[in-house]
Protein backbone atom coordinates (compact mmCIF):
# COMPACT_ATOMS: atom_id res chain seq x y z
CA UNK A 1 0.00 0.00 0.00
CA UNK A 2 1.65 3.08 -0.56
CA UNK A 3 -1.48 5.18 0.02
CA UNK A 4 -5.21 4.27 0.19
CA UNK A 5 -9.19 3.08 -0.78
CA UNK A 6 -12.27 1.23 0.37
CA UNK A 7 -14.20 -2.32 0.12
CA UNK A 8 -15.71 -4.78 2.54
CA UNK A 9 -16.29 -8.74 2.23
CA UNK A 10 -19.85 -9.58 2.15
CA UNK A 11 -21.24 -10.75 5.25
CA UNK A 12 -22.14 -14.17 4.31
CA UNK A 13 -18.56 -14.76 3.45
CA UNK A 14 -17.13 -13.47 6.71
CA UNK A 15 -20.52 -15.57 8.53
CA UNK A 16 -19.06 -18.96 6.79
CA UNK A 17 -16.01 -18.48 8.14
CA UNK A 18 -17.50 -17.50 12.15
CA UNK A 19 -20.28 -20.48 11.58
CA UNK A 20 -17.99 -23.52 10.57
CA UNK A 21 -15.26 -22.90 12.29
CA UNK A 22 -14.91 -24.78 15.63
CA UNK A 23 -11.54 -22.63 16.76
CA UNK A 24 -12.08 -20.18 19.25
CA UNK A 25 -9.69 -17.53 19.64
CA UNK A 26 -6.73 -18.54 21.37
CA UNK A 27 -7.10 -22.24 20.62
CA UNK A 28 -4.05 -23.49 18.21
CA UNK A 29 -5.23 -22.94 14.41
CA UNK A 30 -3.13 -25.40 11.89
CA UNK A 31 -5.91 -25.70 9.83
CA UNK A 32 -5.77 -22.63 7.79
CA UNK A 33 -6.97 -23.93 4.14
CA UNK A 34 -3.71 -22.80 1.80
CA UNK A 35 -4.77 -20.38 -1.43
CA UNK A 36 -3.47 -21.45 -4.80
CA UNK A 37 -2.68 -18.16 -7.05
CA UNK A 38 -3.65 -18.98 -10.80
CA UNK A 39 -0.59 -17.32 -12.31
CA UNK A 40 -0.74 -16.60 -15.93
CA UNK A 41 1.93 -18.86 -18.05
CA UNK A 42 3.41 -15.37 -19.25
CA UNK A 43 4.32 -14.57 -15.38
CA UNK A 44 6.73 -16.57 -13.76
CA UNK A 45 6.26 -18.49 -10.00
CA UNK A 46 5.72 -15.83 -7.43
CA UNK A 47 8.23 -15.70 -4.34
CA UNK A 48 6.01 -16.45 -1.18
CA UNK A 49 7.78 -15.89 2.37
CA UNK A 50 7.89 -18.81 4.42
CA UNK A 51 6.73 -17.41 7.41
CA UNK A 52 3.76 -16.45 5.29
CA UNK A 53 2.24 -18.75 3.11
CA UNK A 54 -1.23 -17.53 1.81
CA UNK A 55 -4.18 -18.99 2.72
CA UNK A 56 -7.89 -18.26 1.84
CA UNK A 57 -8.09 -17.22 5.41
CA UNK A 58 -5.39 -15.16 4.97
CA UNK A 59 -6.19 -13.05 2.28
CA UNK A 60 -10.18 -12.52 3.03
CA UNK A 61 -8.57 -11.06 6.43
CA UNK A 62 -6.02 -9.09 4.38
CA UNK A 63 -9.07 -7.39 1.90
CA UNK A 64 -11.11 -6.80 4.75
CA UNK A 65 -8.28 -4.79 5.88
CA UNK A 66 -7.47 -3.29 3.11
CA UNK A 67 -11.03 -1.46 2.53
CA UNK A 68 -12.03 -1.16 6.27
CA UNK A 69 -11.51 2.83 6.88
CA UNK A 70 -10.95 1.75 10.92
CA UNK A 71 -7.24 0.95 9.78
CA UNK A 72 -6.58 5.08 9.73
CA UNK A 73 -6.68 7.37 12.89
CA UNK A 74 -10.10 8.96 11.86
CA UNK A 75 -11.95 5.79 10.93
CA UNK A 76 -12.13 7.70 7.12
CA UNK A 77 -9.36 6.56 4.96
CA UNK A 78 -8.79 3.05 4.36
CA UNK A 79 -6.13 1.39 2.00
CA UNK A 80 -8.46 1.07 -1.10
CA UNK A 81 -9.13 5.22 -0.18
CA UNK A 82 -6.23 5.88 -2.87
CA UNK A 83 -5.50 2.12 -4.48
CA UNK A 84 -9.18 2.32 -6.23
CA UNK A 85 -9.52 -1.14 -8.25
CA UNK A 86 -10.79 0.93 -11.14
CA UNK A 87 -7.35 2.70 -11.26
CA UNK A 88 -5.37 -0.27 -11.27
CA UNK A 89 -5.49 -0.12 -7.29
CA UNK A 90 -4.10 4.03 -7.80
CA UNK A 91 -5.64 7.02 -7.31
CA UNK A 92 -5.88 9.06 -10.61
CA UNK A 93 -3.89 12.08 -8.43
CA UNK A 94 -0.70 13.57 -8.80
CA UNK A 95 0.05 14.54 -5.01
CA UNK A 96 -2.99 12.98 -2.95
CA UNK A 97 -4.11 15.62 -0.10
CA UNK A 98 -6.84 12.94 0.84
CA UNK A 99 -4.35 11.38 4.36
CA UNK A 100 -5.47 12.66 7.93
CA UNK A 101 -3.22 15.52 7.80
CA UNK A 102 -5.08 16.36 4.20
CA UNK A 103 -1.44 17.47 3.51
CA UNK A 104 -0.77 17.13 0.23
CA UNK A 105 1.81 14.00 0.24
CA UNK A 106 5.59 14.03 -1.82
CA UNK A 107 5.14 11.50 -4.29
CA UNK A 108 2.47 9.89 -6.52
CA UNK A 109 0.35 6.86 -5.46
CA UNK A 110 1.60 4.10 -7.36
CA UNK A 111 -0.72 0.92 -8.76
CA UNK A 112 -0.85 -2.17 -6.95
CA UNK A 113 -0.37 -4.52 -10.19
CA UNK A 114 1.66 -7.99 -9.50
CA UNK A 115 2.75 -6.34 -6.37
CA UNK A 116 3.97 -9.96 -5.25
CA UNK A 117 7.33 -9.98 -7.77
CA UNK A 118 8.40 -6.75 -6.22
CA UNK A 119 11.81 -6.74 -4.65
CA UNK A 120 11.53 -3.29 -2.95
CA UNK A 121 8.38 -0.65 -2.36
CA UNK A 122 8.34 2.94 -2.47
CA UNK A 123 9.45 5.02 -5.05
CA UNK A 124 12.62 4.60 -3.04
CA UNK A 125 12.84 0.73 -2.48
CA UNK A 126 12.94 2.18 1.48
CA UNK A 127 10.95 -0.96 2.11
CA UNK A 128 12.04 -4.54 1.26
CA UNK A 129 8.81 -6.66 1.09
CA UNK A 130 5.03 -6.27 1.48
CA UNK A 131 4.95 -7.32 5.50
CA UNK A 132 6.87 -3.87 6.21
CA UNK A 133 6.34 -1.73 3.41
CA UNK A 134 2.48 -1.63 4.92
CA UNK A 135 3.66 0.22 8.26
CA UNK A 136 4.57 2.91 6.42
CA UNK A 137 0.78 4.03 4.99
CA UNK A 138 -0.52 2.92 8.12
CA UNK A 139 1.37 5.00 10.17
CA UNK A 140 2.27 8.06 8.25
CA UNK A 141 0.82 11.24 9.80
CA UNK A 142 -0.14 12.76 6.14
CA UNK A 143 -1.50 8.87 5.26
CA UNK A 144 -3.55 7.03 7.40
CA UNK A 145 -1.99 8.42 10.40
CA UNK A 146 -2.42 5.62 12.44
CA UNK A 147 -0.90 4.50 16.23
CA UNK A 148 -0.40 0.80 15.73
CA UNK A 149 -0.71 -0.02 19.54
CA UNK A 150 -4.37 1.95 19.68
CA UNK A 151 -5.41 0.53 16.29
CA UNK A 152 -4.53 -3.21 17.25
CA UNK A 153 -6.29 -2.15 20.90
CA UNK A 154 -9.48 -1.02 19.05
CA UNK A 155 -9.39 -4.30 16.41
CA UNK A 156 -9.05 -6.60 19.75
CA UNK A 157 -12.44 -5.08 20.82
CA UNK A 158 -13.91 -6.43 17.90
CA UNK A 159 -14.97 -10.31 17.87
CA UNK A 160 -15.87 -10.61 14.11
CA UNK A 161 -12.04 -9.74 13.88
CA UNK A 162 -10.90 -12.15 16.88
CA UNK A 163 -12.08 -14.89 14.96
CA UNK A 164 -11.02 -13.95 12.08
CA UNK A 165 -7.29 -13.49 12.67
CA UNK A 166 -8.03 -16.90 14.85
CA UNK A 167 -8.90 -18.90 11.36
CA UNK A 168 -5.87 -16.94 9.74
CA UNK A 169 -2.93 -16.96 12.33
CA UNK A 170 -4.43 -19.52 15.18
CA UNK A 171 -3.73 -16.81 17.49
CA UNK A 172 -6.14 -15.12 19.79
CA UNK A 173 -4.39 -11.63 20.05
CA UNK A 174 -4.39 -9.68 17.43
CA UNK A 175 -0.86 -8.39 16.75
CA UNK A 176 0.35 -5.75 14.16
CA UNK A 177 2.79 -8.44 12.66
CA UNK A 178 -0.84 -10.23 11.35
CA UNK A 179 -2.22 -7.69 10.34
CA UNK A 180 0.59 -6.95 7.98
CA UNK A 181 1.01 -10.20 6.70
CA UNK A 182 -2.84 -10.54 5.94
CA UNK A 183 -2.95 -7.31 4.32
CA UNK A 184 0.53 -8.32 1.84
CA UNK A 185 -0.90 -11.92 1.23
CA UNK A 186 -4.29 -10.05 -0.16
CA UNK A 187 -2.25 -8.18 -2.07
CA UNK A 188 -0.54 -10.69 -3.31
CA UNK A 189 -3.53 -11.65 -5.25
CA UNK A 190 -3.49 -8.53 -7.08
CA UNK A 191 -2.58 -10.34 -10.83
CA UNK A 192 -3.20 -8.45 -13.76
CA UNK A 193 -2.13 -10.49 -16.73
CA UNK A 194 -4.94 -10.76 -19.28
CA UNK A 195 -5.01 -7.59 -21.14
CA UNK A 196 -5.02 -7.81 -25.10
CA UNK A 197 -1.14 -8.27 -25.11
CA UNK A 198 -1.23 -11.07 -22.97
CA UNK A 199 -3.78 -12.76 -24.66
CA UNK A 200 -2.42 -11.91 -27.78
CA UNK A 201 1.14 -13.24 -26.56
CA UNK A 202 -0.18 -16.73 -25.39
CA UNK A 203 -2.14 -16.98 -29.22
CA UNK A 204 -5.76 -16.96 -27.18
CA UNK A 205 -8.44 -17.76 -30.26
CA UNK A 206 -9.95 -14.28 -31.81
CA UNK A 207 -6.60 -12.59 -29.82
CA UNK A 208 -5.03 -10.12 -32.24
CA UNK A 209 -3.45 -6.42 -32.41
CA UNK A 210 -3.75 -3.77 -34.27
CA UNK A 211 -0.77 -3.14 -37.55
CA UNK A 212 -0.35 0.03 -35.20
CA UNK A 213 0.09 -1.75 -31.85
CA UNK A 214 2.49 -4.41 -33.30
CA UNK A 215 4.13 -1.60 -34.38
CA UNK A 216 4.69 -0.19 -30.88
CA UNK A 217 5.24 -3.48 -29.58
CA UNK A 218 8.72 -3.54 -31.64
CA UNK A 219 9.81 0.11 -31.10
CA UNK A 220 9.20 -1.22 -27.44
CA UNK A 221 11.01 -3.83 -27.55
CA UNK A 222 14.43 -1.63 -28.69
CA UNK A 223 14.10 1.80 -27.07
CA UNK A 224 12.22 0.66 -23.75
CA UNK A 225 12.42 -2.45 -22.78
CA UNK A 226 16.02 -2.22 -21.29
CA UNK A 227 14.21 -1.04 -18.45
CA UNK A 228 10.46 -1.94 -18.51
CA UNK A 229 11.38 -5.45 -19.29
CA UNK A 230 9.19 -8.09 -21.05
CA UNK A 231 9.83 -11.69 -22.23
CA UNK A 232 6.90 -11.35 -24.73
CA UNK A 233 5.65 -14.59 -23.43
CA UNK A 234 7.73 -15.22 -20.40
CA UNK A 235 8.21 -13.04 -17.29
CA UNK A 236 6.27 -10.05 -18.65
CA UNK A 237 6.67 -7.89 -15.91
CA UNK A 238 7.50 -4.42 -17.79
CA UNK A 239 9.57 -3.18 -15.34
CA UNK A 240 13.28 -4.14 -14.64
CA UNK A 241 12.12 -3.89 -10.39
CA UNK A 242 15.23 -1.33 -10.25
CA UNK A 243 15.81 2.49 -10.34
CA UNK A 244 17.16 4.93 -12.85
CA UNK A 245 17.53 8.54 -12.99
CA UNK A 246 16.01 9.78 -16.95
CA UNK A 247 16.51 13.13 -16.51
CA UNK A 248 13.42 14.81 -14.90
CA UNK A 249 15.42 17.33 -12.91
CA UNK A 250 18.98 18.94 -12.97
CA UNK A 251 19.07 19.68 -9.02
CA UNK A 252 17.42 17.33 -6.56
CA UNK A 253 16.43 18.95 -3.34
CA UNK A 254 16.95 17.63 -0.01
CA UNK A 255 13.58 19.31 1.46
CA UNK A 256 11.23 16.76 3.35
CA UNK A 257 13.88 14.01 4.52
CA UNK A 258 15.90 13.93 0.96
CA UNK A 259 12.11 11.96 -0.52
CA UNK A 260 12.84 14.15 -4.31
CA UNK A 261 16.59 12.58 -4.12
CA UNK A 262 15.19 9.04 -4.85
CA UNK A 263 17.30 5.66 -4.25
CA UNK A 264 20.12 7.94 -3.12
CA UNK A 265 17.89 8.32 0.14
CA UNK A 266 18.12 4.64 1.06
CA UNK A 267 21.68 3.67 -0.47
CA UNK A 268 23.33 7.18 -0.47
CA UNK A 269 24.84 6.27 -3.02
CA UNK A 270 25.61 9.79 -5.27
CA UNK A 271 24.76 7.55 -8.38
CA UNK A 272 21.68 7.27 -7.29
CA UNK A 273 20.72 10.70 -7.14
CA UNK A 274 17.46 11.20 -8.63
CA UNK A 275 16.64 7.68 -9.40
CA UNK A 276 13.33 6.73 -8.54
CA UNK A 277 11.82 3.03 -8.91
CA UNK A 278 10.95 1.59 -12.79
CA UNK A 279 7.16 1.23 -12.57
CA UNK A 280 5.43 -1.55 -14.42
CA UNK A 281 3.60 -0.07 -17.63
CA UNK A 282 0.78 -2.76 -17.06
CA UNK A 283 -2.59 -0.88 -16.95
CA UNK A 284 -0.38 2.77 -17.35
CA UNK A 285 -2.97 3.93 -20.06
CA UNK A 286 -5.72 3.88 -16.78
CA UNK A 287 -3.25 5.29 -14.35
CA UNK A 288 -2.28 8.97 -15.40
CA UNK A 289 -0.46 11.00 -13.62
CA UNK A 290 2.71 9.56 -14.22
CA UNK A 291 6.37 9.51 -12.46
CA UNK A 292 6.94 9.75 -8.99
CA UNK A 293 5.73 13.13 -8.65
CA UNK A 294 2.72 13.27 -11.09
CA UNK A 295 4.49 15.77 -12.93
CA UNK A 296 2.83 14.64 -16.71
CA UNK A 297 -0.73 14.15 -17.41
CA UNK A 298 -0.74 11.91 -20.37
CA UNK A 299 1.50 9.09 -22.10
CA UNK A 300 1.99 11.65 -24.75
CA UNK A 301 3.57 14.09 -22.61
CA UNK A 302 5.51 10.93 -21.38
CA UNK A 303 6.86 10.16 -24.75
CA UNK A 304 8.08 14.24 -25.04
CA UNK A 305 9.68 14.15 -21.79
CA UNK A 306 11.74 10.75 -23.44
CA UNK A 307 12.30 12.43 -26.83
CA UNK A 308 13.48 16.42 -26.15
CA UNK A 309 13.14 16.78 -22.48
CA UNK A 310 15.56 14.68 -20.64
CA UNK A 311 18.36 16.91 -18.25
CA UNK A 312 21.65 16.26 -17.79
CA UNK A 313 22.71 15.24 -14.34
CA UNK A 314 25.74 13.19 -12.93
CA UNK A 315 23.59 10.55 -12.45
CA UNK A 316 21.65 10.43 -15.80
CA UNK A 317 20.88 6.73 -16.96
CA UNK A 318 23.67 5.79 -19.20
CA UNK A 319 20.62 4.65 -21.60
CA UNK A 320 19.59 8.15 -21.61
CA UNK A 321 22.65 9.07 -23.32
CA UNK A 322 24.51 8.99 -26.71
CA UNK A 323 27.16 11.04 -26.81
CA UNK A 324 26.34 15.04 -26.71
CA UNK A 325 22.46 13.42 -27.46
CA UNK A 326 19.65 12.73 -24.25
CA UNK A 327 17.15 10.90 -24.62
CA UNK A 328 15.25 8.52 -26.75
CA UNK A 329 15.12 9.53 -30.54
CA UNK A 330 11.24 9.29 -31.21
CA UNK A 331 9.10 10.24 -34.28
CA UNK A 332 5.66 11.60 -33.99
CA UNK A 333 4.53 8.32 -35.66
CA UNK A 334 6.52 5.69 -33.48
CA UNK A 335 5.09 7.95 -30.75
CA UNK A 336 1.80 7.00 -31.71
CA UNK A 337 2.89 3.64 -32.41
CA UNK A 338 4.22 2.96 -28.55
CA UNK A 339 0.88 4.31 -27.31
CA UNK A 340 -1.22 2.25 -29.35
CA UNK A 341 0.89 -0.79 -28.12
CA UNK A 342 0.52 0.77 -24.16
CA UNK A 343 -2.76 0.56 -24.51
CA UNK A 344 -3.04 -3.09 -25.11
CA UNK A 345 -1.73 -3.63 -21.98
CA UNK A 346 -5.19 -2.51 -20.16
CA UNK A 347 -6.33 -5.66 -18.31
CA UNK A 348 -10.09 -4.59 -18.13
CA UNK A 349 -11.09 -7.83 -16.12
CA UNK A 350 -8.52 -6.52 -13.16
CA UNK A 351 -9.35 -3.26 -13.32
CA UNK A 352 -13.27 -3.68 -13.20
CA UNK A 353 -12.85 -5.91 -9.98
CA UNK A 354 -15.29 -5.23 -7.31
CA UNK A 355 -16.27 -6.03 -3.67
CA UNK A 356 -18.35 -9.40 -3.88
């Protein structure tokens, strides 16, 4: 989560679970029934935690979570607040001012797609894997604001929640350590592979692209996919999972803990200066504003920034140079080309998800 939004699961679902169950909280719980993830053929195996298998208990817990506004300090923001399923689990803003403080935050909301191949959150990487990276929404005074010890005080109050952490975790305290692991396996199950591409890319009957789109999907495939990496078949993540400084800015500030400085926050590394995470491009036609910042409206004003507006820096991608030349060299046609081909990577079926 890496800011917020709002669902609940139906009551008959949660009722199932308090109904059939014989545990009572505090009794020992090994009988947590283990959730298979159907993982597209195009994806490869996802890297599960052993301390934190998934389980359908699990993960109803974890969505629960994730849309019950209780979670933040005012009871009004909950994760789905600013991951809205519609958005590709974003928030359609470029600086959200919707946290408890109603500050307006540093950095863009990013998506929530195949969150579960990630090998660092935040724009940053300041967090290494979905169990931590949650305390940082949750606690953030201009996010959800939240003081872990009250909120895991109020959720003990609550016996729909006692049970239910008791059928996830066979525990019968509710600690914040379960409630972050419930939250990253739900998110786990946050797969988007079946947009056009991908059903073009596994030969799906009736699949097919556009002369346009194939187009893009070549001019892709040699001036961007050094970075947003796809196997066109196999691992088609778009994104490389590290960070890279293209050229947004000549002078990073320090202001606000060093957060426009990017990587070079965590590693201090001065290569690093300015280099913010590789986002994946799947669903990026339904999730404007784009970089870390918000700074560009559209995937056309993307492709500019790529073709005349990249800045020199010391820490420039090397990709983003040739020579005395920045950039990516990019006709107004192959422009047109890559966002036809960006496009097909809209997986409607994720992006239409709803609470049951």
């Amino acid at each position: 989560m890496l800011k917020t939004t709002k669902l609940a699961l139906p009551l008959l679902f949660l009722w199932f679970f308090l109904c059939c169950s014989e545990q009572k909280p505090g009794a020992e719980n090994n009988s947590a029934t283990p959730y298979t993830l159907k993982i597209p053929s195009n994806l490869g195996a996802m890297p599960i935690p052993e301390h934190n298998p998934l389980s359908k208990e699990g993960v109803a817990l974890g969505k629960m979570l994730f849309h019950d506004p209780r979670l933040s300090a005012n009871h009004q923001i909950s994760c789905a607040s600013c991951h809205q399923p519609s958005l590709a689990f974003s928030d359609g803003l470029a600086l959200s001012h919707a946290g408890q403080s109603q500050q307006r935050l540093t950095r863009h909301v990013p998506q929530l797609t195949n969150v579960g191949w990630n090998k660092s959150f935040f724009w940053d990487g300041g967090a290494k894997n979905l169990e931590s990276m949650v305390f940082g929404p949750l606690t953030h005074p201009d996010e959800m604001g939240q003081n872990l010890t009250s909120l895991i005080s109020q959720l003990q109050q609550d016996e729909l929640y006692l049970r239910l952490f008791a059928q996830a975790f066979g525990t019968d305290s509710i600690q914040a350590a379960y409630l972050a692991r419930s939250l990253a396996q739900y998110m786990r199950t946050l797969l988007s592979a079946n947009s056009p591409y991908d059903q073009y890319i596994r030969g799906e009957k009736h699949a097919a692209l556009s002369k346009e789109a194939l187009l893009g999907m070549a001019l892709f495939e040699k001036k961007c996919a050094s970075c947003h990496t796809f196997g066109k078949g196999e691992n088609d993540y778009f994104t490389d999972f590290s960070f890279h400084n293209i050229g947004l800015d000549t002078v990073y500030s320090e202001d606000e803990e060093r957060v426009f400085m990017g990587r070079y926050r965590i590693t201090y590394d001065s290569m690093h200066i300015g280099a913010f995470k590789t986002p994946t491009l799947r669903n990026v036609a339904v999730t404007p504003p784009y970089m870390h910042d918000g700074r560009f409206a559209t995937l056309e004003e993307v492709l500019e920034h790529y073709s005349s507006g990249v800045k020199l820096s010391y820490s420039l991608d090397t990709r983003l140079r040739a020579g005395e030349n920045l950039g990516i060299a990019l006709e107004e046609d192959e422009k047109k080309a890559l966002i036809s081909f960006l496009n097909t990577l809209t997986d409607t079926s994720f992006i239409s998800q709803t609470t049951p």
